[in-house]
Protein backbone atom coordinates (compact mmCIF):
# COMPACT_ATOMS: atom_id res chain seq x y z
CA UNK A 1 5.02 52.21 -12.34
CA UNK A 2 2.45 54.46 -13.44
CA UNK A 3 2.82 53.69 -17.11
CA UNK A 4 2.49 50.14 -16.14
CA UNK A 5 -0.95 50.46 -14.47
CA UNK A 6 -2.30 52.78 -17.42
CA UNK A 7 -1.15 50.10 -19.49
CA UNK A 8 -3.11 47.54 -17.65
CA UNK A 9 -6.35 49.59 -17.11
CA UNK A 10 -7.75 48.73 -20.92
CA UNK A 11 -7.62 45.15 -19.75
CA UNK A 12 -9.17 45.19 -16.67
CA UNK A 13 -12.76 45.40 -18.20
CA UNK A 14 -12.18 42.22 -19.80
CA UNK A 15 -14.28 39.10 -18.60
CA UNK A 16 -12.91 36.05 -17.40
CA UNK A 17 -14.18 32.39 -17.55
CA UNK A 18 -13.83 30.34 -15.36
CA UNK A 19 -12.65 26.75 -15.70
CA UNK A 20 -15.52 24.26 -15.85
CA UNK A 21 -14.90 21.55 -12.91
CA UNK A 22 -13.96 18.25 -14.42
CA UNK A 23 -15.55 14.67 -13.50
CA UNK A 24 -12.16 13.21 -11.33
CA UNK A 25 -11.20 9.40 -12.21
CA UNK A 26 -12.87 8.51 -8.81
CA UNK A 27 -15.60 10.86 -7.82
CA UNK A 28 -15.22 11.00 -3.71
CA UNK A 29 -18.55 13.81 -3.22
CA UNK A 30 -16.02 16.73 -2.84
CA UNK A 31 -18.85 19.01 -2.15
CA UNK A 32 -20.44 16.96 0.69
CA UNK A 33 -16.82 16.81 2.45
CA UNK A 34 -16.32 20.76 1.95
CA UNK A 35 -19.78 21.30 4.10
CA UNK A 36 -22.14 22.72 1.21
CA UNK A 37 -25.20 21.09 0.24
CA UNK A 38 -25.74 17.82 -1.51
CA UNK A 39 -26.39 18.40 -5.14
CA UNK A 40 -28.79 16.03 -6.98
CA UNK A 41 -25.64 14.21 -8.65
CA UNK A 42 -22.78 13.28 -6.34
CA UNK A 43 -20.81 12.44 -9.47
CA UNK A 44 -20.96 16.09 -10.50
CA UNK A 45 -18.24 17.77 -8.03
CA UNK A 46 -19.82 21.16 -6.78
CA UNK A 47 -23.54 20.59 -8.02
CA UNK A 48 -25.26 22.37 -11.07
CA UNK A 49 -23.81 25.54 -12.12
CA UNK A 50 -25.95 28.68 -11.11
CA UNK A 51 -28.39 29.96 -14.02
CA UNK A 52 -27.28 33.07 -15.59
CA UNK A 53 -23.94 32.73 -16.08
CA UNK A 54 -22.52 29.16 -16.80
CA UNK A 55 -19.65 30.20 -17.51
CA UNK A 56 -18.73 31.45 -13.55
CA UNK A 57 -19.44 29.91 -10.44
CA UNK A 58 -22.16 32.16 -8.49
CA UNK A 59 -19.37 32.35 -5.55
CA UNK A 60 -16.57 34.43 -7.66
CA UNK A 61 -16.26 37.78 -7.47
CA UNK A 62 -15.71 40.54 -10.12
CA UNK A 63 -12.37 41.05 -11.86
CA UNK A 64 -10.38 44.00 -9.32
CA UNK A 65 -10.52 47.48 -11.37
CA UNK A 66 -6.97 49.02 -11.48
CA UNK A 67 -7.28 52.69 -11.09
CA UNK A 68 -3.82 55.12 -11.88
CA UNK A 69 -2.27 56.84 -8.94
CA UNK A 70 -0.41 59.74 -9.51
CA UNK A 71 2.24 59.29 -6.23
CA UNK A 72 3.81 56.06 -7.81
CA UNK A 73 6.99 57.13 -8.36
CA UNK A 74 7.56 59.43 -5.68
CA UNK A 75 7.08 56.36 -3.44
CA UNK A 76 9.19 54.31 -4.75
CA UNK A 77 12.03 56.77 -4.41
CA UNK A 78 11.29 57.17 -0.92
CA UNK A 79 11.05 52.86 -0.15
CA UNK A 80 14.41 52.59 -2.35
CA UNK A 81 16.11 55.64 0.24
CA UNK A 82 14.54 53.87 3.91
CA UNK A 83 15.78 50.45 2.07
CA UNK A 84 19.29 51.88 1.57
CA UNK A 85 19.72 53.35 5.23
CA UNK A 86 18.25 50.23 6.81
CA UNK A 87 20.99 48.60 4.76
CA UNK A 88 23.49 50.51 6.10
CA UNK A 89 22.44 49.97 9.80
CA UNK A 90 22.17 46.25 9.54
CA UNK A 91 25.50 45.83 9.20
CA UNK A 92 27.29 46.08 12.33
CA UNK A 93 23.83 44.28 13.92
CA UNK A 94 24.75 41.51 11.67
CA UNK A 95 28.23 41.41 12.46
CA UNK A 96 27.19 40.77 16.14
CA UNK A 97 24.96 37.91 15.68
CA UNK A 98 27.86 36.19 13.50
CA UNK A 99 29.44 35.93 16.55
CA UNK A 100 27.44 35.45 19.30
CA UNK A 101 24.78 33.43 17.86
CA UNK A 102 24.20 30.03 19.16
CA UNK A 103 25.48 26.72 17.35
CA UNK A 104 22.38 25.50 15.14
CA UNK A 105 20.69 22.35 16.82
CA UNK A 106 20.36 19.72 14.33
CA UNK A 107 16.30 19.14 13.98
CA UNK A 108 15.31 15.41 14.34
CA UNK A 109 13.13 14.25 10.75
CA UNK A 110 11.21 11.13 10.09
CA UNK A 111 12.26 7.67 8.53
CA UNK A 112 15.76 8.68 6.74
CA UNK A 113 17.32 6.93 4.06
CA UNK A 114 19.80 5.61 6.01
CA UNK A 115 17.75 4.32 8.67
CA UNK A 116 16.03 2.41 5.79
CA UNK A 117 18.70 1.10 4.84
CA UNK A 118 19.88 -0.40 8.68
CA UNK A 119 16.43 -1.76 8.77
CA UNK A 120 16.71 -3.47 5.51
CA UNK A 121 20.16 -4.81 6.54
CA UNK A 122 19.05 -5.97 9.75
CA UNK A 123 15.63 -8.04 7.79
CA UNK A 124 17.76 -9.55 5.94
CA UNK A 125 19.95 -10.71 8.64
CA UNK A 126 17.03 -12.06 10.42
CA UNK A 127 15.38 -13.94 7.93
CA UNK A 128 18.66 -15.29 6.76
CA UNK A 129 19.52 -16.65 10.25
CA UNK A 130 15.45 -17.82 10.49
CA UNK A 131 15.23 -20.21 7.51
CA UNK A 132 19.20 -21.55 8.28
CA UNK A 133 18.06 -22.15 12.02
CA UNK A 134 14.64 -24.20 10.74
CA UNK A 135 16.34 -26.14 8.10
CA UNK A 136 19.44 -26.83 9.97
CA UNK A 137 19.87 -30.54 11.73
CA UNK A 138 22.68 -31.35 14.37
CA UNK A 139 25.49 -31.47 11.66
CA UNK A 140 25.02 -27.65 10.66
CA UNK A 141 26.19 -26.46 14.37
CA UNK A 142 29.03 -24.44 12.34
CA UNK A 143 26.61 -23.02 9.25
CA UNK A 144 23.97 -21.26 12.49
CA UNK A 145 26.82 -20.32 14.20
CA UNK A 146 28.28 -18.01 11.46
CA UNK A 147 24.87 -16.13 11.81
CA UNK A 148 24.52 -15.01 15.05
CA UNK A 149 26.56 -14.06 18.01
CA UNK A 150 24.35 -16.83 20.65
CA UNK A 151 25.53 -20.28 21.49
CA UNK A 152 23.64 -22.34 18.45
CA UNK A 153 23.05 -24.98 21.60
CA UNK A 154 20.86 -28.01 20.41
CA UNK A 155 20.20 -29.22 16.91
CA UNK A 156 17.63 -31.63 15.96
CA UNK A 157 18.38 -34.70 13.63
CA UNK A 158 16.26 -33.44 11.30
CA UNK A 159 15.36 -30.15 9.87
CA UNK A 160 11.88 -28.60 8.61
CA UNK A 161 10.53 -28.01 5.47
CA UNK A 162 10.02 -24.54 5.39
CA UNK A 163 8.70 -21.68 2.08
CA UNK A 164 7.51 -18.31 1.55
CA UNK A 165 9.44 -16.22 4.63
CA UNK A 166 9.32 -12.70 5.23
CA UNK A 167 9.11 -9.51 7.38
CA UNK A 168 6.29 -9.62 9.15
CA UNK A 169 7.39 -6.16 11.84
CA UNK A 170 10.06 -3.98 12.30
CA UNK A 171 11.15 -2.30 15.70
CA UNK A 172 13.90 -0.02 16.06
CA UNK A 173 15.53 0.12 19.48
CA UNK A 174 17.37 3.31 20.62
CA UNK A 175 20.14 3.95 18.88
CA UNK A 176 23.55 3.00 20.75
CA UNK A 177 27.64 4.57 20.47
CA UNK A 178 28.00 1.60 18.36
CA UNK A 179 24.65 1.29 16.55
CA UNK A 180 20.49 0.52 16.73
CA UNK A 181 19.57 -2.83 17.62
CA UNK A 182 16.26 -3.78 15.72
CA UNK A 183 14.06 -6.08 16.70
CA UNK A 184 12.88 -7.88 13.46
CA UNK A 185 9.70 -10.26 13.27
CA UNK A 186 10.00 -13.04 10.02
CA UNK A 187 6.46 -15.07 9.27
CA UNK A 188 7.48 -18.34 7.98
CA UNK A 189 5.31 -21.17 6.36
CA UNK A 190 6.01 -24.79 8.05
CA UNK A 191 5.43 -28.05 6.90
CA UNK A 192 3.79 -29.60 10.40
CA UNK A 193 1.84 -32.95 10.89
CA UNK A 194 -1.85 -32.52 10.64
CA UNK A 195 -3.69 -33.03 14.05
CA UNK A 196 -4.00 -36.24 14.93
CA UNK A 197 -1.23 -37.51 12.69
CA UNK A 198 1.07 -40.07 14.26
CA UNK A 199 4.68 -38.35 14.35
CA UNK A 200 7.21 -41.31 14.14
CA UNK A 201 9.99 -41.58 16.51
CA UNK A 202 13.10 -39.68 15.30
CA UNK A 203 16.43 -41.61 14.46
CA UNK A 204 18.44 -40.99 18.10
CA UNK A 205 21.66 -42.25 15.64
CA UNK A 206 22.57 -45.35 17.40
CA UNK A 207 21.09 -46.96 14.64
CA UNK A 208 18.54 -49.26 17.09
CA UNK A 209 14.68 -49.24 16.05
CA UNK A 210 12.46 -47.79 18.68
CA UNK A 211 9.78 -49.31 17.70
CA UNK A 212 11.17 -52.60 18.03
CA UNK A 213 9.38 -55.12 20.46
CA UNK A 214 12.61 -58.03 21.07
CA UNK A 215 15.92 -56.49 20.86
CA UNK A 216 16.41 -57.88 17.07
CA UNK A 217 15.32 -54.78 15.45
CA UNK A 218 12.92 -56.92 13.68
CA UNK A 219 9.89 -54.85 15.23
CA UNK A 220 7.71 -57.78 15.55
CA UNK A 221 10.16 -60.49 16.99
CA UNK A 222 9.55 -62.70 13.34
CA UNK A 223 11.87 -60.94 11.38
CA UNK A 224 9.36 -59.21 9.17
CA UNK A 225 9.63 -55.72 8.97
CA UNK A 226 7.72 -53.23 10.45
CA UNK A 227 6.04 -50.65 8.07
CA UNK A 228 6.49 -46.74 8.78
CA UNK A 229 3.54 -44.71 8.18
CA UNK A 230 4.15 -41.23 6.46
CA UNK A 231 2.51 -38.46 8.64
CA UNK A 232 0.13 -35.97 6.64
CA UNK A 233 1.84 -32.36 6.71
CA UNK A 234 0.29 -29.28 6.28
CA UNK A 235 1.95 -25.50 5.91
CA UNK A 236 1.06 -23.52 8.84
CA UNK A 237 2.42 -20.24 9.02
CA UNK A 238 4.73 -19.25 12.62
CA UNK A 239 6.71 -16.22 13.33
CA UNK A 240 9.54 -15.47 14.84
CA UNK A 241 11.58 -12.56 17.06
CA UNK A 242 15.18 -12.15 15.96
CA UNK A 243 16.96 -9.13 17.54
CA UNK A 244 19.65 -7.54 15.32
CA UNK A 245 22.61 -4.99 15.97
CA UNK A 246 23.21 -2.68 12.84
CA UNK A 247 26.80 -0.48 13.05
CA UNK A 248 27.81 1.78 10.63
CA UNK A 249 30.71 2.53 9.71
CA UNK A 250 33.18 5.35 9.86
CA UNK A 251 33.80 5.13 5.69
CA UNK A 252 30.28 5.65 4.23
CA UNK A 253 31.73 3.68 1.10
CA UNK A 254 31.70 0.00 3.16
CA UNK A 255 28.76 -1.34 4.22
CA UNK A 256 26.82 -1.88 7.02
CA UNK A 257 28.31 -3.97 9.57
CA UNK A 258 25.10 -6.35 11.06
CA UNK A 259 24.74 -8.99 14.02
CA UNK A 260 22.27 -11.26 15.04
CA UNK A 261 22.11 -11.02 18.77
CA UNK A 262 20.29 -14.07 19.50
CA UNK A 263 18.61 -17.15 18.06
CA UNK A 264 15.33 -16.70 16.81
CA UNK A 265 12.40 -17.24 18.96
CA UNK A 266 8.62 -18.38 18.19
CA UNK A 267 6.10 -16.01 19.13
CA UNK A 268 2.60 -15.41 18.27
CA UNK A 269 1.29 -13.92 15.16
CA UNK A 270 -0.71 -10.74 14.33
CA UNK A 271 -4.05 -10.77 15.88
CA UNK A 272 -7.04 -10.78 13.52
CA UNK A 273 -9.05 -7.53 13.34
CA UNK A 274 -12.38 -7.09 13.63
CA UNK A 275 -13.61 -6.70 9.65
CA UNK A 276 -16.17 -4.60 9.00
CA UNK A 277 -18.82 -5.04 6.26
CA UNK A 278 -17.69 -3.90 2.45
CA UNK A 279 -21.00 -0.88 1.56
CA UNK A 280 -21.85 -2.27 -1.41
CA UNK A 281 -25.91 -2.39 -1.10
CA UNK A 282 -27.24 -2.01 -4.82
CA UNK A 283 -27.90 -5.02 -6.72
CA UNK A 284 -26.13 -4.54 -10.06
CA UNK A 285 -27.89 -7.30 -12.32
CA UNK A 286 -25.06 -9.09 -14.25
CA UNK A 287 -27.57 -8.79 -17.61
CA UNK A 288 -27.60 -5.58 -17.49
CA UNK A 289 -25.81 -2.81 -19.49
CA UNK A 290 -23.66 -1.92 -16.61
CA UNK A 291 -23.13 -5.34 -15.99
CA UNK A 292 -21.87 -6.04 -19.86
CA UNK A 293 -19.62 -3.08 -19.64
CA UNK A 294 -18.26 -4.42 -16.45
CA UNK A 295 -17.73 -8.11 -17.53
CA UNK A 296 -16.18 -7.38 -21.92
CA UNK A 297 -13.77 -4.76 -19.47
CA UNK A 298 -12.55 -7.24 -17.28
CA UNK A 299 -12.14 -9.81 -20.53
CA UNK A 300 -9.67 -6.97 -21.63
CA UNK A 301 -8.14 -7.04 -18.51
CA UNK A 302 -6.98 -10.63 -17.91
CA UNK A 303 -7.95 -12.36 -20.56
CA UNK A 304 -6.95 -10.47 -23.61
CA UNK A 305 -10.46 -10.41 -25.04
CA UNK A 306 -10.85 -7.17 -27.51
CA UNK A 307 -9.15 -3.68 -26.81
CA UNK A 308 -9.93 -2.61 -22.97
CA UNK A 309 -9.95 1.26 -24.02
CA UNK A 310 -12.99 0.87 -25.41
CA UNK A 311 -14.55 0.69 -22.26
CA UNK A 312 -12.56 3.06 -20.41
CA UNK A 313 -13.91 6.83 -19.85
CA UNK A 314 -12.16 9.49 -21.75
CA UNK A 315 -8.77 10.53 -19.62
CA UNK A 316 -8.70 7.21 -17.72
CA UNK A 317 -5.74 5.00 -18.43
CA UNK A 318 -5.73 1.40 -17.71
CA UNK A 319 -2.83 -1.79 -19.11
CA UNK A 320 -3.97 -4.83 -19.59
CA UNK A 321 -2.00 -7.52 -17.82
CA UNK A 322 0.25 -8.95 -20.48
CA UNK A 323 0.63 -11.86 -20.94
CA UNK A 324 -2.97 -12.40 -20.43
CA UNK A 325 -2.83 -14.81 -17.07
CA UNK A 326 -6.45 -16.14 -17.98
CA UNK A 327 -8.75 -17.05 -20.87
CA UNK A 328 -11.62 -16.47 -20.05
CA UNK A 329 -13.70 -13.98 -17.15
CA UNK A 330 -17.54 -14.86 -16.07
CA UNK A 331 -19.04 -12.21 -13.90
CA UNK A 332 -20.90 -13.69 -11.08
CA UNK A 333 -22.29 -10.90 -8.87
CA UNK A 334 -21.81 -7.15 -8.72
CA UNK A 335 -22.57 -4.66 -5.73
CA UNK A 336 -23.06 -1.05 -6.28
CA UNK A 337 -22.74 1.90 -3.57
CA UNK A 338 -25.81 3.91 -5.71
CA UNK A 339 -28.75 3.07 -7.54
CA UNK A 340 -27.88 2.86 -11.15
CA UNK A 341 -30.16 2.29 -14.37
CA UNK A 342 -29.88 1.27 -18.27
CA UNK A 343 -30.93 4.96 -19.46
CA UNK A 344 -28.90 6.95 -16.93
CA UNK A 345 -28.10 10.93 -17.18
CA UNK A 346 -24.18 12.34 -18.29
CA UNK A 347 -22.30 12.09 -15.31
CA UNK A 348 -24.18 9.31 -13.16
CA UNK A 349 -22.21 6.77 -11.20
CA UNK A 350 -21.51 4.18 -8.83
CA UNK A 351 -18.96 2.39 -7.03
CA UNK A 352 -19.08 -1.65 -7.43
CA UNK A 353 -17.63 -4.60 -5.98
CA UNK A 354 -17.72 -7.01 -8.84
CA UNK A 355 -17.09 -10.88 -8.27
CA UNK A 356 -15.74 -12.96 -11.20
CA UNK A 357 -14.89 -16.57 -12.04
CA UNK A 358 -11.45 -16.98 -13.67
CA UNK A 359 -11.03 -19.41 -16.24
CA UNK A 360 -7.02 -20.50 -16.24
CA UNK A 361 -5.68 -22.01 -19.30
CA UNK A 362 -5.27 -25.55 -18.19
CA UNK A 363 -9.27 -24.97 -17.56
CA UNK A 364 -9.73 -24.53 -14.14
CA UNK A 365 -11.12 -21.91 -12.69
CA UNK A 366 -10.72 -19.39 -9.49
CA UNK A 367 -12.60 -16.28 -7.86
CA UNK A 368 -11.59 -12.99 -7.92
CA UNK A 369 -12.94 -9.27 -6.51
CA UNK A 370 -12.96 -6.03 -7.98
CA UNK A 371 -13.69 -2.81 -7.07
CA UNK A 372 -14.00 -0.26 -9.73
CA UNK A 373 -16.21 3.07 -10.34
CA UNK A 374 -18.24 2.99 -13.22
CA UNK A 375 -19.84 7.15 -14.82
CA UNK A 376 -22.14 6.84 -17.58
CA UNK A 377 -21.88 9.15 -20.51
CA UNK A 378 -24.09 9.10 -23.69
CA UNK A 379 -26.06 6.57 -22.32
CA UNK A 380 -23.58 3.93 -22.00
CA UNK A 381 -21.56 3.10 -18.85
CA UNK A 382 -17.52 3.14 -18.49
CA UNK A 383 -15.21 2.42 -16.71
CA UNK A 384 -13.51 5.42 -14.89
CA UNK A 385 -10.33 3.69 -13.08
CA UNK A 386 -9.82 1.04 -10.54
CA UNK A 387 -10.35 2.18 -6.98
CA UNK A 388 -7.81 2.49 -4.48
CA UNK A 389 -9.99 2.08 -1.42
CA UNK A 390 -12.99 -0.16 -0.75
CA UNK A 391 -15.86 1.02 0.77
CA UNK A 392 -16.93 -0.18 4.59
CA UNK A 393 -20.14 0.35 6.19
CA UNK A 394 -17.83 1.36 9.22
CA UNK A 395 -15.05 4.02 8.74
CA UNK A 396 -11.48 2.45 8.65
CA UNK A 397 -8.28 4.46 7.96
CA UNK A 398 -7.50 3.89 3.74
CA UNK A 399 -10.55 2.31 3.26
CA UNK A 400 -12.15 5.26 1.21
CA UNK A 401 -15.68 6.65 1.50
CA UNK A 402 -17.92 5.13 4.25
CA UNK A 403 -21.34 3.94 3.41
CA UNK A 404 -23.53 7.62 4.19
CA UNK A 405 -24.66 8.88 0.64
């Protein structure tokens, strides 16, 4: 040991450097959030470096001194001896606890994979037995009885149009001796007649017209027939409750065994939140340079115009979407969350909300959003990555930064 420190002593006088702080792909004002003051930039995590010394932060400390001590090895002959006995003495101690220690409780985790996979079992199941039940008419009694356990009772004559089901919510119920019942919620679009839309009268299958006025079936009593108007549908979207038993077996190798315990049943949908505004108060002229940069990167993007690294900041990586989906990208408005300018300093940034026209290739044309950060460097601006969060005048879980600078 003592060899080893005198060994180490000639480097001890040796400087370090420390690491300068890199700009991060999406500057978040670190320094703010840690409780120091705001530096001039909030792109530049931490604030100027101190004068003096660039190369260290004026918080670090010295590089520790190692002195030689003399009573090295006699201590370690003395911890290796005390280890040795306490060794020794362990043992029977050890031998005790073997046996007369409790039986380990098994601690209770979070979402396992196997309670995934009941839940995904039991979605399935329920959205299965949800578009069957909607399509079904009075002559697939047999087809919505092989999904569910409940009497399939009445049928209409004819079933609905139905597309684009899924999970909407997932509740798991206690789990059971024979397995967890879920309680699975499946959002469904439906054709429906438009308000105020005549419905006609449904076929009762004795083959007689409703609508007719003199027994002949005629519908006008001259033997002319009467003309059915079409009603106007529209998709609304409706949700429904299906609760779902999920057993497992006792062989892990077959799979789950699943039941739906009942039919499904319309209830409402998710309540609509309160939105808050998007903080996005700079004006961010279109004409401008950040404006350019914004709009030839978002022809990369989607429509394949030029090569999109060109406009990316060094360390950011961005794919195009290929096959380009559009031809063309117009830039309508962008919002910024700082004042930006045309001749702005290394390291100066902002967060934007950019609105664009998309030009499809059978010519016509949709809006879209963005919300990127954009760092200048050597006068120009780039792109530094596509953010994650979008910024809300009001704080909201994953939203990202509120709108305080």
């Amino acid at each position: 040991m003592s060899s080893l420190l005198t060994g180490r002593r000639g480097k001890s006088n040796k400087k370090r450097t420390a690491s300068p702080s890199a700009l991060p792909a999406h500057p978040q004002r670190a320094a703010e959030d840690a409780g120091a003051p705001p530096s001039g930039n909030p792109w530049q995590v931490g604030g100027p470096t101190p004068s003096g010394n660039p190369a260290r932060a004026a918080g670090d400390s010295a590089p520790p001194q190692v002195v030689e001590w003399s009573q090295g090895p006699a201590l370690a002959s003395k911890a290796w001896t005390a280890l040795l006995v306490l060794a020794l003495a362990s043992g029977p101690v050890a031998l005790v606890w073997a046996v007369l220690r409790p039986e380990p409780v098994p601690v209770a985790s979070g979402t396992t994979s196997a309670d995934q996979a009941a839940s995904a079992a039991a979605a399935e199941r329920a959205v299965e037995l949800t578009e069957t039940w909607l399509r079904a008419d009075r002559d697939d009694q047999a087809l919505v009885a092989s999904l569910t356990e409940a009497s399939v009772g009445t049928l209409p004559a004819t079933g609905l149009t139905i597309r684009d089901s899924s999970v909407a919510a997932v509740a798991a119920g206690d789990p059971g001796p024979t397995g967890t019942t879920w309680m699975i919620t499946v959002g469904v679009d439906v054709a429906e007649p438009a308000p105020g839309t005549t419905v006609p009268a449904a076929d009762d299958g004795s083959g007689q017209d409703e609508s007719s006025a003199d027994g002949d079936g005629s519908g006008n009593g001259s033997g002319e027939a009467s003309e059915t108007t079409e009603p106007v549908l529209v998709w609304v979207r409706r949700y429904f409750q299906v609760p779902v038993t999920v057993q497992r077996p006792a062989d892990e190798d077959e799979p789950l065994a699943v039941a739906a315990l009942a039919l499904p049943s319309p209830v409402p949908g998710p309540a609509a939140a309160d939105a808050p505004g998007l903080d996005y108060p700079r004006t961010i002229a279109t004409t401008s340079d950040a404006g350019e940069s914004v709009a030839a990167f978002l022809g990369a993007l989607v429509a394949g115009e030029g090569e999109i690294t060109r406009y990316l900041r060094p360390g950011t990586t961005i794919q195009p979407v290929t096959p380009p989906p559009y031809t063309a990208v117009s830039v309508t408005s962008i919002g910024g969350s700082h004042e930006i300018s045309d001749n702005p300093p290394d390291g100066d940034g902002t967060h934007a909300l950019v609105t664009a026209e998309l030009t499809r290739p059978d010519g016509e044309k949709t809006t879209a959003q963005y919300v990127l950060t954009l760092v200048a460097r050597d006068g120009r601006w780039e792109v530094s990555g596509l953010d994650q969060a979008v910024r809300t005048e009001t704080p909201v879980a994953g939203s990202g930064e509120s709108g305080t600078e």
